[in-house]
Protein backbone atom coordinates (compact mmCIF):
# COMPACT_ATOMS: atom_id res chain seq x y z
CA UNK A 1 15.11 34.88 14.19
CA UNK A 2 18.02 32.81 12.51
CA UNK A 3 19.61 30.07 14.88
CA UNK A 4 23.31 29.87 14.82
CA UNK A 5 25.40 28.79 16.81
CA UNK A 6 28.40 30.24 19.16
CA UNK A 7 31.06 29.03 20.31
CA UNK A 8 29.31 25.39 19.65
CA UNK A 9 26.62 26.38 21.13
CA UNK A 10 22.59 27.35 20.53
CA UNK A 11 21.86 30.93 21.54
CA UNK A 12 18.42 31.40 23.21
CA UNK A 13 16.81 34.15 23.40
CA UNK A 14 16.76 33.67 27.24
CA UNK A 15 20.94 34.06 26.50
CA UNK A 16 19.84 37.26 24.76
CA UNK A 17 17.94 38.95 27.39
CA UNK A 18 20.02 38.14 30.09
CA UNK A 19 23.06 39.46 28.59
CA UNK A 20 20.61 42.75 28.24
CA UNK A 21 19.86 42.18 31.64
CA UNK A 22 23.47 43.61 32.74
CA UNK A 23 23.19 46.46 30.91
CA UNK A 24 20.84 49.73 32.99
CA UNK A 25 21.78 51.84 30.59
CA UNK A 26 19.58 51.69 27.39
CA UNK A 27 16.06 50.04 26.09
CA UNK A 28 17.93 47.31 24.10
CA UNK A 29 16.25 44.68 26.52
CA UNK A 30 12.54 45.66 26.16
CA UNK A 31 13.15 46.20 22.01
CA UNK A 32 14.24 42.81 21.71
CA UNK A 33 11.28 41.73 23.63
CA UNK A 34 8.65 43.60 21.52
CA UNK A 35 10.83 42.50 18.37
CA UNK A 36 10.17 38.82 19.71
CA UNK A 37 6.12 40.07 19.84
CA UNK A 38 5.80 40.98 16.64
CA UNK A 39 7.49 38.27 15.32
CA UNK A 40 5.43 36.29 16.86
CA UNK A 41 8.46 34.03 18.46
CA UNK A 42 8.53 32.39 21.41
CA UNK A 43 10.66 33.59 24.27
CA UNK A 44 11.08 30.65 26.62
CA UNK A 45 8.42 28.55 25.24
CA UNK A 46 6.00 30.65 25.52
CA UNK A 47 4.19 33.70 23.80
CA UNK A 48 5.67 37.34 24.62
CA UNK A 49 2.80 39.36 25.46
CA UNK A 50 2.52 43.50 25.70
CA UNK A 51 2.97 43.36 29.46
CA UNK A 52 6.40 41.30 29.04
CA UNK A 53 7.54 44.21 26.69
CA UNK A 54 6.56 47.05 28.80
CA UNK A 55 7.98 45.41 32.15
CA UNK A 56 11.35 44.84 30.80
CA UNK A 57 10.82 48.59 29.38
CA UNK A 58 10.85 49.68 33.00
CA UNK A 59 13.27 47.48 34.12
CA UNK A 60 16.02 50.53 33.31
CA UNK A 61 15.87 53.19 35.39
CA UNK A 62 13.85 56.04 34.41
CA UNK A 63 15.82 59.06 32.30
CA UNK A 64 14.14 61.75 30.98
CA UNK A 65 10.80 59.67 30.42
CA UNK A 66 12.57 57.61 28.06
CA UNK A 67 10.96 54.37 29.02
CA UNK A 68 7.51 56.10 28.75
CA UNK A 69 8.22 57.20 25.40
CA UNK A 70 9.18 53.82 24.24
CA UNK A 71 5.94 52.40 25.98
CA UNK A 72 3.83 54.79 24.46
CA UNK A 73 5.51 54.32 20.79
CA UNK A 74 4.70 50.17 21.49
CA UNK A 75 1.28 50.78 22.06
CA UNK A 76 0.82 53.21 19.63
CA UNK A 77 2.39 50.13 17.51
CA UNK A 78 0.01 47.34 19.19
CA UNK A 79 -3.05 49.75 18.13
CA UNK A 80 -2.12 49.86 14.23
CA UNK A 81 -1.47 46.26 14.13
CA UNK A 82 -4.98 45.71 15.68
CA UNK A 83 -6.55 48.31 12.84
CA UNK A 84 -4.45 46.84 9.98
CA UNK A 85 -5.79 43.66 10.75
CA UNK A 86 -9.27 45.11 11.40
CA UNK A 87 -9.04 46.30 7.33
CA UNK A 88 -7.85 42.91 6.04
CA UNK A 89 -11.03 41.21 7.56
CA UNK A 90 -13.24 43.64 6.64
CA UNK A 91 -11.93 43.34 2.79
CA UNK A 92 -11.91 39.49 2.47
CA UNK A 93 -15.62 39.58 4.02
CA UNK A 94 -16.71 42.32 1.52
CA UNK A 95 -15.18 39.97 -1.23
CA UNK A 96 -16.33 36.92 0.25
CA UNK A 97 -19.68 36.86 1.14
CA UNK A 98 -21.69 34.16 2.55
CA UNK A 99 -18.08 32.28 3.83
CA UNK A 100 -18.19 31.13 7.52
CA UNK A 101 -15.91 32.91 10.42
CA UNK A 102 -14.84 30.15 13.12
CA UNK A 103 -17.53 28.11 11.72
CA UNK A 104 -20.07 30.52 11.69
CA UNK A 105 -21.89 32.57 8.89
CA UNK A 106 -20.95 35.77 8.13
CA UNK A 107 -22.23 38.27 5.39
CA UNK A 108 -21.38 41.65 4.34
CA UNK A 109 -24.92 42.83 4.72
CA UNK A 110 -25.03 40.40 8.04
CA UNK A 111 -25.70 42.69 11.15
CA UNK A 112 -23.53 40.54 13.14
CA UNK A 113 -20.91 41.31 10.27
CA UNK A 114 -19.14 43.83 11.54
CA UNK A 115 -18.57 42.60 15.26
CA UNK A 116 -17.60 38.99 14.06
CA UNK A 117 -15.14 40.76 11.84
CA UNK A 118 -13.96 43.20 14.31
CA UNK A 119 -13.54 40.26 17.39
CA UNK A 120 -11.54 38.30 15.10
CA UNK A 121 -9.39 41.59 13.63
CA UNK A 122 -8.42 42.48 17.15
CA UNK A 123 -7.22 38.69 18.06
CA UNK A 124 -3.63 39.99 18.74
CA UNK A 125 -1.02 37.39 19.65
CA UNK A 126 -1.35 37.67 23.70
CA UNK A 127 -5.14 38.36 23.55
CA UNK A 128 -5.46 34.81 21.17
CA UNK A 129 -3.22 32.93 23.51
CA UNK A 130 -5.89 34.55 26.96
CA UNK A 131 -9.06 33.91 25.10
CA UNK A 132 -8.95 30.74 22.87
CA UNK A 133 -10.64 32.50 20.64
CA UNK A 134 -8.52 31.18 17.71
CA UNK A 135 -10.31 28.02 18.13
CA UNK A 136 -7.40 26.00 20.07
CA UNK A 137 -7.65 23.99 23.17
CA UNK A 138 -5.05 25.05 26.74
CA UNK A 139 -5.34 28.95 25.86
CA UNK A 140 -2.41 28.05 23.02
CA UNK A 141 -1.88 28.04 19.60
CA UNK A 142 0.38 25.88 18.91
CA UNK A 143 3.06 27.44 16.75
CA UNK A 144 4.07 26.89 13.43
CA UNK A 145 7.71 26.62 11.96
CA UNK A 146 8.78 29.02 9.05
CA UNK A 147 8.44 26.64 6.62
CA UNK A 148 5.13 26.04 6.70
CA UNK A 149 4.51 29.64 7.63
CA UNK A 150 5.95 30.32 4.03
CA UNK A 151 3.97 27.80 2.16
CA UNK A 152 0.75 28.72 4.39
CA UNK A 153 1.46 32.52 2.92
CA UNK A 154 2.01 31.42 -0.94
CA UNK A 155 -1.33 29.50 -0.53
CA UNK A 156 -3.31 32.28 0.96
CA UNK A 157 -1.58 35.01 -1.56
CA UNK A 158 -3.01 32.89 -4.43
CA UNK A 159 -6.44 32.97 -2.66
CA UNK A 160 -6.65 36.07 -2.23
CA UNK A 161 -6.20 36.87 -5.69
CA UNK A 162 -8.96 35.03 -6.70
CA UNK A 163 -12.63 35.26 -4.96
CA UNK A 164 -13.13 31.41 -6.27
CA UNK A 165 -10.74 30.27 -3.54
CA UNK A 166 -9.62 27.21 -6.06
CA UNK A 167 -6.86 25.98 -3.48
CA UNK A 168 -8.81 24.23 -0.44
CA UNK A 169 -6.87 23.00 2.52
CA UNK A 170 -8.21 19.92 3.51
CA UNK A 171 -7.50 16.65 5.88
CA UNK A 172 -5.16 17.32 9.23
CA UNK A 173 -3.86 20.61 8.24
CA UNK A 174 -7.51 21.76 7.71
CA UNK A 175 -8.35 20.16 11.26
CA UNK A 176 -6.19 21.94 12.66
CA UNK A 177 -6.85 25.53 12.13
CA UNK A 178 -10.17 23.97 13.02
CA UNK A 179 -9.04 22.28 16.15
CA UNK A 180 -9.88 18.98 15.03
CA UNK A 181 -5.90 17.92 15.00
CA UNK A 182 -3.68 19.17 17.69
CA UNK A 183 -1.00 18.60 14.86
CA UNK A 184 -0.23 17.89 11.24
CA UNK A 185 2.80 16.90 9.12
CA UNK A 186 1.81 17.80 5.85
CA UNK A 187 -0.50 20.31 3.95
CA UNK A 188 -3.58 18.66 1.65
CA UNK A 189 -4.93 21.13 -1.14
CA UNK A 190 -7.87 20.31 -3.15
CA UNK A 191 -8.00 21.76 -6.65
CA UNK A 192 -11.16 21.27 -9.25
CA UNK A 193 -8.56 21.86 -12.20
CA UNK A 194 -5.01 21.13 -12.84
CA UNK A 195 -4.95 24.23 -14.06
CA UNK A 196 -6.13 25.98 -10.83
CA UNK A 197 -3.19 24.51 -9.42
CA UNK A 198 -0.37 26.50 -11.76
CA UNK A 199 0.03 29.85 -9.49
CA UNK A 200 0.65 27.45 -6.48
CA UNK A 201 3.68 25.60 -8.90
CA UNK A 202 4.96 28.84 -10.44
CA UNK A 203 5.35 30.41 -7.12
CA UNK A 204 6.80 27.71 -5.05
CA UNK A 205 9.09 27.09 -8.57
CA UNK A 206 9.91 30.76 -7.97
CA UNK A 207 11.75 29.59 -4.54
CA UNK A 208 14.48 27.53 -6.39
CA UNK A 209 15.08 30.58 -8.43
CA UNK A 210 15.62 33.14 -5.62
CA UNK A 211 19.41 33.46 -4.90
CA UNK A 212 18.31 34.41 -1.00
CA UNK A 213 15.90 31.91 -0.21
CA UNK A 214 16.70 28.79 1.53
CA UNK A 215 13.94 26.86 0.51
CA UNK A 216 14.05 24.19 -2.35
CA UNK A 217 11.21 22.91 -4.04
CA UNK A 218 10.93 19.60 -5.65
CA UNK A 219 8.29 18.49 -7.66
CA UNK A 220 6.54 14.98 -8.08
CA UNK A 221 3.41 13.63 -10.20
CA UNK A 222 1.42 10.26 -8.44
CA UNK A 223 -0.93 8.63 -10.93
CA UNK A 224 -3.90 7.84 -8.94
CA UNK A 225 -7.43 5.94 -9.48
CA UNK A 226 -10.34 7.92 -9.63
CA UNK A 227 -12.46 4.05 -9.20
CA UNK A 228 -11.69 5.31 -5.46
CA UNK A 229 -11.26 8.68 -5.06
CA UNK A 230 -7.22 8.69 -5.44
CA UNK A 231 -6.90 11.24 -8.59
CA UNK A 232 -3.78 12.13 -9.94
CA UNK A 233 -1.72 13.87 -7.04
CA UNK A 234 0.75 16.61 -7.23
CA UNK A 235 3.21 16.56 -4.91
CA UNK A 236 5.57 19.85 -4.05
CA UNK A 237 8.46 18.70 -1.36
CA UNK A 238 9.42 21.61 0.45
CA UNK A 239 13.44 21.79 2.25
CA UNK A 240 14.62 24.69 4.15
CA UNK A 241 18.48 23.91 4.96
CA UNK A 242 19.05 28.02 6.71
CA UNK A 243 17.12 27.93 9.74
CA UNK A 244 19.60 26.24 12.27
CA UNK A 245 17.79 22.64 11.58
CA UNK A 246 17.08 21.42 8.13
CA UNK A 247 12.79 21.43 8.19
CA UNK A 248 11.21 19.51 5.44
CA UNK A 249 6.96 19.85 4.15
CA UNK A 250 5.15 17.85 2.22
CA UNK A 251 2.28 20.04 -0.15
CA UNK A 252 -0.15 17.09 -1.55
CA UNK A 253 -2.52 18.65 -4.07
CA UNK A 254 -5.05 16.42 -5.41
CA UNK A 255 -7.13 17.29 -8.88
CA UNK A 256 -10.79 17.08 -8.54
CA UNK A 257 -13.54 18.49 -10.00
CA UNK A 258 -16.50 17.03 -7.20
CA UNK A 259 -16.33 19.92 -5.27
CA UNK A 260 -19.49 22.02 -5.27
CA UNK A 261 -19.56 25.55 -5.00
CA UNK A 262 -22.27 26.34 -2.54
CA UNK A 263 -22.06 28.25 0.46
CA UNK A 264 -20.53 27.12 3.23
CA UNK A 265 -18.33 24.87 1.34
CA UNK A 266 -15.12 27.29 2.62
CA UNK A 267 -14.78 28.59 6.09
CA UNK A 268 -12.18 30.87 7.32
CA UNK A 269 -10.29 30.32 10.18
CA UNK A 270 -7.32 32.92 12.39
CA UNK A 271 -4.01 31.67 13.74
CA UNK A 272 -1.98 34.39 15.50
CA UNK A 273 1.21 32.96 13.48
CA UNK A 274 -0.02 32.97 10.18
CA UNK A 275 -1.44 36.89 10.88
CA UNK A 276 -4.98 36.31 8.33
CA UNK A 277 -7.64 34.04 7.79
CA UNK A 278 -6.64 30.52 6.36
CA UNK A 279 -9.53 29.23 4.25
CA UNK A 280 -10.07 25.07 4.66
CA UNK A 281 -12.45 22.97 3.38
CA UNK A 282 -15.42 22.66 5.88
CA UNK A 283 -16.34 19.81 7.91
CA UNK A 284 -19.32 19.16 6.09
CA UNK A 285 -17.75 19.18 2.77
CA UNK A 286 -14.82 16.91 4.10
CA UNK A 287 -17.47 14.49 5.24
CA UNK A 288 -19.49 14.47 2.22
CA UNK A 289 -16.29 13.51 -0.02
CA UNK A 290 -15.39 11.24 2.89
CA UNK A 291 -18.49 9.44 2.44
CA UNK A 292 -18.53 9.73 -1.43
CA UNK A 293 -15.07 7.48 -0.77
CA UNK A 294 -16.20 4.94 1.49
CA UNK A 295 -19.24 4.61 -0.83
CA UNK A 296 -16.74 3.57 -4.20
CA UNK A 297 -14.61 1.22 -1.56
CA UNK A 298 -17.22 -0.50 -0.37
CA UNK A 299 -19.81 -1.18 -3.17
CA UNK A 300 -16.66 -1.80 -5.86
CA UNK A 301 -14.42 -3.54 -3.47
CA UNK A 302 -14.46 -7.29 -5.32
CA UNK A 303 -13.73 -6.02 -8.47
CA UNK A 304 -11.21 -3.18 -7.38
CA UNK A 305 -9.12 -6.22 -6.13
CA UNK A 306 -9.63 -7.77 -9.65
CA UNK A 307 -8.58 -4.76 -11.33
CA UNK A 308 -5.04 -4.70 -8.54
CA UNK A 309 -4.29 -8.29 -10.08
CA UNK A 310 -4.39 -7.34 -13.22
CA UNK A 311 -2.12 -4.03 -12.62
CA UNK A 312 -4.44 -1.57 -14.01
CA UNK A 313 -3.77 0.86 -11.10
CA UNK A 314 -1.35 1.60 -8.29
CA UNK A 315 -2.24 2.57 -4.62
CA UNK A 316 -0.64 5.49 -3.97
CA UNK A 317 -0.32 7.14 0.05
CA UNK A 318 -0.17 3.67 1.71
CA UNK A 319 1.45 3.44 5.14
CA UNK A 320 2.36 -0.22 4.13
CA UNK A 321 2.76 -2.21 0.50
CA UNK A 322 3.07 1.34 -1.30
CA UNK A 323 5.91 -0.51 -3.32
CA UNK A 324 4.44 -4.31 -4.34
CA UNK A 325 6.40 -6.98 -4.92
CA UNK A 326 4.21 -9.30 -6.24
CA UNK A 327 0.42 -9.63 -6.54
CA UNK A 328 -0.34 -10.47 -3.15
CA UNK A 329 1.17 -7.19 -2.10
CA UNK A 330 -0.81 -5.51 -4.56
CA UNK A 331 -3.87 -6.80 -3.07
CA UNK A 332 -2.67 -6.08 0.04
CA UNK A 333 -1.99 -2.29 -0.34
CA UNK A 334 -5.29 -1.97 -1.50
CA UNK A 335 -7.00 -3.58 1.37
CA UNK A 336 -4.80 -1.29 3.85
CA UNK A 337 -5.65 1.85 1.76
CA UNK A 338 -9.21 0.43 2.24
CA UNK A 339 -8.39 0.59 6.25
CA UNK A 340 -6.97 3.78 6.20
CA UNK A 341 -10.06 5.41 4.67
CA UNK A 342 -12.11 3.50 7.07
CA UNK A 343 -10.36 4.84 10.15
CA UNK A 344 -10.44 8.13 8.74
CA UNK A 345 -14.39 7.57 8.68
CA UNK A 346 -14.44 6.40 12.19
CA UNK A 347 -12.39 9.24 13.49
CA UNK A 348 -14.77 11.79 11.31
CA UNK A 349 -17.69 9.99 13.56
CA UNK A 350 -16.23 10.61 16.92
CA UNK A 351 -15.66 14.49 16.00
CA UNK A 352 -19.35 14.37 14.90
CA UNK A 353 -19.98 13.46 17.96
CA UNK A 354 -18.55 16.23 19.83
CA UNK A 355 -20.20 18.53 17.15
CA UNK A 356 -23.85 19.98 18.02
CA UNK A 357 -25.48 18.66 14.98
CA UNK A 358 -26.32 20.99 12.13
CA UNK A 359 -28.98 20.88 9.73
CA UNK A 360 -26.62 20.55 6.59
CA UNK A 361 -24.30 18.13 8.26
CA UNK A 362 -27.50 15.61 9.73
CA UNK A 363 -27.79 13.29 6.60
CA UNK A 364 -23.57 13.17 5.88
CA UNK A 365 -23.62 11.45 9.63
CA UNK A 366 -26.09 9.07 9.20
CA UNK A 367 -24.27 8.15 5.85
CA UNK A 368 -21.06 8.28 7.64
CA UNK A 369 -21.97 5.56 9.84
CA UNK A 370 -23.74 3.24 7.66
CA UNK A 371 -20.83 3.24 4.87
CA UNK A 372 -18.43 2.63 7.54
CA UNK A 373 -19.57 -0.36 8.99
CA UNK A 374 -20.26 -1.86 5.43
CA UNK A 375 -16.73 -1.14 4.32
CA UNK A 376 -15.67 -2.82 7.94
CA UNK A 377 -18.46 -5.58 7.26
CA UNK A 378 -16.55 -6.27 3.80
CA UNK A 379 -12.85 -6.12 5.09
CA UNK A 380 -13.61 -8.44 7.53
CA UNK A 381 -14.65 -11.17 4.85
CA UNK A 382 -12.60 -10.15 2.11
CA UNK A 383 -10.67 -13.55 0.94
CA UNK A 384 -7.32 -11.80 1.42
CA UNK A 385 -7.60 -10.78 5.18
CA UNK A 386 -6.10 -13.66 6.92
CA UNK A 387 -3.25 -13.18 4.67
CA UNK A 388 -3.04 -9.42 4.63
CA UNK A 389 -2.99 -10.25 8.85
CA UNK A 390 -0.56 -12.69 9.07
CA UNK A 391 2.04 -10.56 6.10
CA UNK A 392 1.12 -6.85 8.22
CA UNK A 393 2.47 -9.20 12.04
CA UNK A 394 5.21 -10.65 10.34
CA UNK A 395 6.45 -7.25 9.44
CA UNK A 396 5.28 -5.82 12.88
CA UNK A 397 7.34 -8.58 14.46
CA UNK A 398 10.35 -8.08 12.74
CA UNK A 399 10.93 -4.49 12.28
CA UNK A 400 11.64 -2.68 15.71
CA UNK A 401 11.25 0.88 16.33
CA UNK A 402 14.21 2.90 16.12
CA UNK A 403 12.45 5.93 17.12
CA UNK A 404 9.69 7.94 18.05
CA UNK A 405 8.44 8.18 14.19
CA UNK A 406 8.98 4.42 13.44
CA UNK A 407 7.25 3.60 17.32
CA UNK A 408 4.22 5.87 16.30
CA UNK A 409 3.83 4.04 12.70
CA UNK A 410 3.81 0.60 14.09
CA UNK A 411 0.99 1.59 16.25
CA UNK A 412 -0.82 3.31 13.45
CA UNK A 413 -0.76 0.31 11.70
CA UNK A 414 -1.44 -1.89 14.70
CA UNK A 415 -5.14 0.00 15.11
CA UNK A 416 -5.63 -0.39 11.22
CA UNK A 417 -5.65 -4.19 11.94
CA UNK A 418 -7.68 -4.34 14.53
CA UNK A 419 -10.35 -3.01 12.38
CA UNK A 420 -10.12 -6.36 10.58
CA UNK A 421 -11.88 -7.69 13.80
């Protein structure tokens, strides 16, 4: 639902309903309601459910059963959404087998197959929001905004097509379907090839071509340093200017080829908004390239700053010094890139923690902690730290925070250098 405005001002959907409200003589009321259900949009912050429809349904005064028969013919709806969803599970499992549902194995010949499938098929937007069972804390999903919804659905499409599942969501957008992040910003995408990536470009390409659609794309190639794990990054800028506020999304897909291909390595994962499975890189695999990073930082970190000197590569993703000025900055984007990793590893420890530990997963934590407290151990003596310190403060001190964003930043930055410490 498109939001314009009249007569200077937003129209809610509230607005909408109570202008129905004055009307007893038609169904107009409860059909926008179980539009707004299907739709999955939110009627006064919150999630319309099948009980909202059919009470605003009865809400006009009964004629000829006509309020029945539109209850009936919403049900009837309700029940076909729960089957068509009830095939699409049971078709990517048949395809997929051996992939992991909420976490958990599933296979086709798996007697607990056709119940896991069948639980998660009939996860309808209400009985999601009731249950949890879509993995999110509160009883709520949060909700996700059309753009991302659109670049979620080009991702998955691609998928689908292909039983290798070459485009892995990764980092916060992965936690999240996982409920490891209540939020995320951006989307991460691992690919093995370059060329596993080209269905993703043509497609979102395809949206700057289509006289109708809103959304732009914009493309942009990072060179990276595979020395520590930063290989050459696509990045596809996403801007939809027609949905009442501009919305902007960031699509980072990084090129490597480390990934294995066992089982487990994908799991699957249901969010009412997105209506299928979205398939992120699992926990385990996160952690093991996690580790495989702090590893390269940590045992290379002397001559990585030796290479930065002598500009043979460029830090790219820093929330400080991503633009040098000199050598000294050079140094010190590396060292914050460095601390960024590191509190990435000390935030996959505390979920760890909350995780029951699993059998695959018991060696990637032990790892996790050791090669975080050497990286920390090395920071902490690195010849550049008082410097990086006193340059990061400066800054700190002398650039206020105009807003929530800028606020948020400094104290992102503000825990990075207390890992110095």
């Amino acid at each position: 639902m498109e939001k314009k405005p009249l007569q200077g001002r937003q129209i809610t959907s509230a607005d909408v309903l109570t202008a129905y409200g004055n009307d007893q003589t038609s169904l107009r009321g409860g059909l926008f309601l179980q539009k707004l259900y299907f739709n999955n949009i939110l009627h006064d912050n919150r999630r319309v459910t099948p009980d909202d429809v059919i009470q605003e349904f009865k809400r006009v005064p009964d004629q000829e059963n006509v309020w029945e028969s539109a209850i009936e013919h919403f049900e009837h709806k309700v029940e076909r959404m729960r089957a068509s969803h009830l095939a699409r599970f049971e078709q990517e499992f048949s395809l997929r087998g051996g992939l992991l549902l909420h976490g958990h194995r599933v296979t086709p010949g798996d007697g607990s197959h056709a119940d896991a499938v069948t639980a998660s098929a009939a996860e309808t937007p209400e009985s999601l929001s009731k249950t949890g069972e879509s993995g999110f804390p509160d009883n709520q999903a949060p909700p996700l905004n059309a753009l991302t919804l659109k670049a979620l659905e080009i991702i998955q499409e691609i998928n689908d097509s292909d039983s290798k599942l070459p485009l892995r969501i990764t980092g916060p957008c992965a936690g999240f379907f996982q409920n490891r992040c209540s939020s995320f910003d951006d989307i991460d995408i691992i690919c093995p090839t370059e060329e596993s990536a080209q269905k993703l470009f043509e497609k979102m390409a395809a949206l700057n071509t289509d006289r109708d659609s809103e959304i732009r794309a914009r493309f942009q190639l990072i060179p990276g340093c595979k020395d520590i794990r930063l290989p050459k990054i696509s990045i596809i800028r996403l801007k939809d200017g027609g949905l009442g506020t501009a919305q902007k999304l960031d699509i980072y897909i990084t090129f490597d080829d480390s990934l294995s291909d066992e089982s487990g390595v994908v799991s699957g994962f249901f969010h009412p908004d997105v209506g299928r499975l979205v398939w992120c890189l699992s926990l385990a695999e996160e952690t093991r390239l996690l580790n495989t990073t702090l590893k390269l930082l940590a045992d290379n970190l002397d001559s990585l700053t030796e290479q930065v000197k002598e500009k043979k590569f460029h830090i790219n993703r820093n929330v400080l010094f991503g633009l040098p000025k000199d050598t000294d900055e050079r140094i010190y984007g590396l060292l914050m890139r460095c601390l960024i990793t590191l509190h990435e590893g000390k935030q996959f420890i505390a979920m760890h923690a909350e995780e029951e530990p699993d059998e695959q997963i018991k060696e990637q934590q032990q790892d996790l902690h050791a090669l975080t407290e050497k990286l920390q151990a090395k920071l902490q003596h690195h010849p550049h730290r008082e410097a990086l310190e006193h340059s990061v403060n400066h800054w700190l001190s002398t650039t206020p925070g105009k807003n929530v964003t800028e606020i948020n930043r400094q104290i992102y930055i503000e825990t990075l250098l207390a890992m110095l410490h």
